[in-house]
N, C-alpha and C. Protein backbone atom coordinates (compact mmCIF):
# COMPACT_ATOMS: atom_id res chain seq x y z
N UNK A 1 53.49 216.72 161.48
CA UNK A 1 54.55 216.28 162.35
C UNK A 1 54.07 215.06 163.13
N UNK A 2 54.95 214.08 163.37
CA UNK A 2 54.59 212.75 164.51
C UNK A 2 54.85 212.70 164.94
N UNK A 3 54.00 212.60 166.28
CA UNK A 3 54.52 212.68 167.76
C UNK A 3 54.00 211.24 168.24
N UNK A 4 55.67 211.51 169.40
CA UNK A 4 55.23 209.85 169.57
C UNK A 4 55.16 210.42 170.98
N UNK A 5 54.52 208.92 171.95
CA UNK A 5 54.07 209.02 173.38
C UNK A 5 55.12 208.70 173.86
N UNK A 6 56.39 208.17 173.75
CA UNK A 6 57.43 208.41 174.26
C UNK A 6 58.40 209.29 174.48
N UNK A 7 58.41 209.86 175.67
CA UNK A 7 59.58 210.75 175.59
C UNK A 7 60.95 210.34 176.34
N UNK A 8 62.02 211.37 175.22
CA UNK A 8 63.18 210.64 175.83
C UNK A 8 63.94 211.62 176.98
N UNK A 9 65.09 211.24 177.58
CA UNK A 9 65.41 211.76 178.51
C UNK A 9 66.36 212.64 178.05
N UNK A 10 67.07 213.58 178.88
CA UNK A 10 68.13 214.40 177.96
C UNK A 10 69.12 213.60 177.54
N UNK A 11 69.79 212.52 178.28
CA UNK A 11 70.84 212.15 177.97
C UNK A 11 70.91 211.23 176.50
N UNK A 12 69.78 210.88 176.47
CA UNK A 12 69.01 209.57 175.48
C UNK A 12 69.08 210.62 174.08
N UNK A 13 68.57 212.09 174.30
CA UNK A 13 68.39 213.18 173.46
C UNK A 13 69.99 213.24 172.65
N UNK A 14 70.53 213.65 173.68
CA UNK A 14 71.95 213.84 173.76
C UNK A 14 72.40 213.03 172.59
N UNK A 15 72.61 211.31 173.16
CA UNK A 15 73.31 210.80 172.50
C UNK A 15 72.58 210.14 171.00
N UNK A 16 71.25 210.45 171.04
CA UNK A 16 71.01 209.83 169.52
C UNK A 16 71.54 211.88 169.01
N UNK A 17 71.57 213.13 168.92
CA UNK A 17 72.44 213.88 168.39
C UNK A 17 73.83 214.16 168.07
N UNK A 18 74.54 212.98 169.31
CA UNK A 18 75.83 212.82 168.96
C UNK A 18 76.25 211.74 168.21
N UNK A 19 75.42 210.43 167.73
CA UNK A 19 75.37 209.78 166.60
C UNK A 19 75.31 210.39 164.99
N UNK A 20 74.20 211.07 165.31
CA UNK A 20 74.04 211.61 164.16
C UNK A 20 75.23 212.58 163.64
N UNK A 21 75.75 213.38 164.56
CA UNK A 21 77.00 214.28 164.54
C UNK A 21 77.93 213.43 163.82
N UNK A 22 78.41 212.08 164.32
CA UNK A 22 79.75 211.27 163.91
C UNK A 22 78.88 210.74 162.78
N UNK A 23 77.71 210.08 162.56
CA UNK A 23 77.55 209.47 160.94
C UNK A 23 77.77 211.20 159.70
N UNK A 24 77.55 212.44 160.31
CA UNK A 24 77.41 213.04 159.20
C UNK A 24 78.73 213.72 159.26
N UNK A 25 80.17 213.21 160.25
CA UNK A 25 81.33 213.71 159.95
C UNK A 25 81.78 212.84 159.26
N UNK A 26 81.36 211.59 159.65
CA UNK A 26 82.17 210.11 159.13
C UNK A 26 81.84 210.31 157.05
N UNK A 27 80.06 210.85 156.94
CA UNK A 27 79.88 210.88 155.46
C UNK A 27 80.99 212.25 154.75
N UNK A 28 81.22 212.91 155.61
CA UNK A 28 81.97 214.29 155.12
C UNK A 28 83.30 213.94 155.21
N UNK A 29 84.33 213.04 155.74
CA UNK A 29 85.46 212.00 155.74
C UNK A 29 85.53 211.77 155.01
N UNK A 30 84.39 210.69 154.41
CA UNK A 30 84.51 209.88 153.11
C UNK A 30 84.32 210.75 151.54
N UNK A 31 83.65 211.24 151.82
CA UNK A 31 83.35 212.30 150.70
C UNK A 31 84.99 212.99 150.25
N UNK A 32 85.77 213.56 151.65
CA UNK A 32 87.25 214.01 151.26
C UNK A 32 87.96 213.45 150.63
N UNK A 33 88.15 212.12 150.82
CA UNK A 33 88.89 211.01 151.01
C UNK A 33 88.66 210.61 149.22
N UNK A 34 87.13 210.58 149.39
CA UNK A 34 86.70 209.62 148.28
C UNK A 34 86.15 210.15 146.94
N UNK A 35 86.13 211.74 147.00
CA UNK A 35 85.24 212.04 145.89
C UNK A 35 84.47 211.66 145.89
N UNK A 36 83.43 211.69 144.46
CA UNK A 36 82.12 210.90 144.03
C UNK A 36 82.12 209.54 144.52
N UNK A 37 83.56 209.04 144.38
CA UNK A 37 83.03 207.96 144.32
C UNK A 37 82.50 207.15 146.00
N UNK A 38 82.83 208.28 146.87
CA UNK A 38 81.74 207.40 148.41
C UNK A 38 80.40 207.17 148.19
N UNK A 39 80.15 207.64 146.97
CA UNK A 39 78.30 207.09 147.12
C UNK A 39 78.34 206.07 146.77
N UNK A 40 79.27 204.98 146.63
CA UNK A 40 79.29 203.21 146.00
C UNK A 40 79.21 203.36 147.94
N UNK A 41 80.14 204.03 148.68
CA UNK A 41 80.13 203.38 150.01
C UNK A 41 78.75 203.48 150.64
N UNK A 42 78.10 204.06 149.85
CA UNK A 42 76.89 204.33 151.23
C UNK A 42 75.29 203.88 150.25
N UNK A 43 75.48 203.53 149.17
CA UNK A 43 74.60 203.08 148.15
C UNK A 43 74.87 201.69 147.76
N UNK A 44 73.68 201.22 147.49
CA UNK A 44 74.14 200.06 146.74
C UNK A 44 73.19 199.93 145.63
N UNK A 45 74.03 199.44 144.84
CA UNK A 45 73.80 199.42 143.01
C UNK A 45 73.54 199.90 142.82
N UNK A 46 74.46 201.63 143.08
CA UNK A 46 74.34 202.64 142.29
C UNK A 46 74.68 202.72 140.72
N UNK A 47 75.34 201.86 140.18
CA UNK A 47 75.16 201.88 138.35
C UNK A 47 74.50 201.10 138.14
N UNK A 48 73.69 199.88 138.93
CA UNK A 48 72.42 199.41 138.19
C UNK A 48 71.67 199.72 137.59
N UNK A 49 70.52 198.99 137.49
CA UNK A 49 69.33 199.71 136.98
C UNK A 49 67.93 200.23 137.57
N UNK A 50 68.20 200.62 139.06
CA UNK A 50 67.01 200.56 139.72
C UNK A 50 66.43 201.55 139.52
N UNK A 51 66.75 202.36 138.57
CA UNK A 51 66.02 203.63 138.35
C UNK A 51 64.47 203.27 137.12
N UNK A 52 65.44 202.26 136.12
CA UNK A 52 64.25 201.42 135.49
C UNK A 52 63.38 201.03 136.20
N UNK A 53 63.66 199.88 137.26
CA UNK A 53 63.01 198.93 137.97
C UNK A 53 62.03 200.12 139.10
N UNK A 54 62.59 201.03 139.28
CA UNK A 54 61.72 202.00 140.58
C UNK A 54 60.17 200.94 140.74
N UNK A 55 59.60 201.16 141.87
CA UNK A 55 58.50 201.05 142.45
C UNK A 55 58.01 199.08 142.11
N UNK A 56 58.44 198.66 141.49
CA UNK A 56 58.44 197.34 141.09
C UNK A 56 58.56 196.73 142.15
N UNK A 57 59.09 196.88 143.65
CA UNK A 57 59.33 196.45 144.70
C UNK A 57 58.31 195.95 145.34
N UNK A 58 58.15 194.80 146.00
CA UNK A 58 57.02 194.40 146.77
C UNK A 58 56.85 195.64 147.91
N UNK A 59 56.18 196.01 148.58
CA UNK A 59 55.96 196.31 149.59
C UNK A 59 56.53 195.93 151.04
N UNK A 60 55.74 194.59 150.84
CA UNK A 60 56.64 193.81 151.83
C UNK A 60 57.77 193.90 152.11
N UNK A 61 58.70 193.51 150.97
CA UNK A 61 60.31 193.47 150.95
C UNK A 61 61.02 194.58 151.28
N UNK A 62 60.47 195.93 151.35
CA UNK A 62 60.59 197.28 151.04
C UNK A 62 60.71 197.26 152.72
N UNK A 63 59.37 196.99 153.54
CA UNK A 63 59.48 197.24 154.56
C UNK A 63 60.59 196.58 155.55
N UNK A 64 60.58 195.24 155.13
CA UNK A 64 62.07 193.82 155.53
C UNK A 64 63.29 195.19 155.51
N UNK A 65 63.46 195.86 154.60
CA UNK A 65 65.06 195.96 154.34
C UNK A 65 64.68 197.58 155.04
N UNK A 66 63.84 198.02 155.64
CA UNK A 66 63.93 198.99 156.46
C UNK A 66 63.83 198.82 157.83
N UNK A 67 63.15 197.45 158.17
CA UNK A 67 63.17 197.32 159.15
C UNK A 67 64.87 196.77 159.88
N UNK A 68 65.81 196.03 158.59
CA UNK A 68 67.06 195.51 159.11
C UNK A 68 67.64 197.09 159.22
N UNK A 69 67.20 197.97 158.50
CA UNK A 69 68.57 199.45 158.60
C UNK A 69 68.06 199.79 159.72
């Protein structure tokens, strides 16, 4: 487990659990709405080929596009 030296306050607690609450009603919305096909909404180039390409990724670049999400 990782523990960090920051701790948060309740309210701080609070509201990153009530984010998470609305992204995982908002994915259960889309899912109604959308069938299979919401994983184009929340994936990208899901019929590509990145399943070929897996791990081919720089490192670097890997970390770039986690650090923008």
């Amino acid at each position: 487990m990782v523990t960090t030296s920051k701790t948060l306050s309740n309210k701080e607690r609070l509201e990153k659990v009530w984010q998470a609450f609305q992204a995982a009603q908002k994915l259960q919305e889309d899912r109604l709405a959308w069938g299979i096909s919401h994983v184009d909404l929340y994936v990208e180039n899901v019929n590509g080929d990145w399943l070929e390409n897996w791990g081919e990724e720089d490192e670097e670049e890997l970390d770039e596009r986690l650090l923008i999400n």
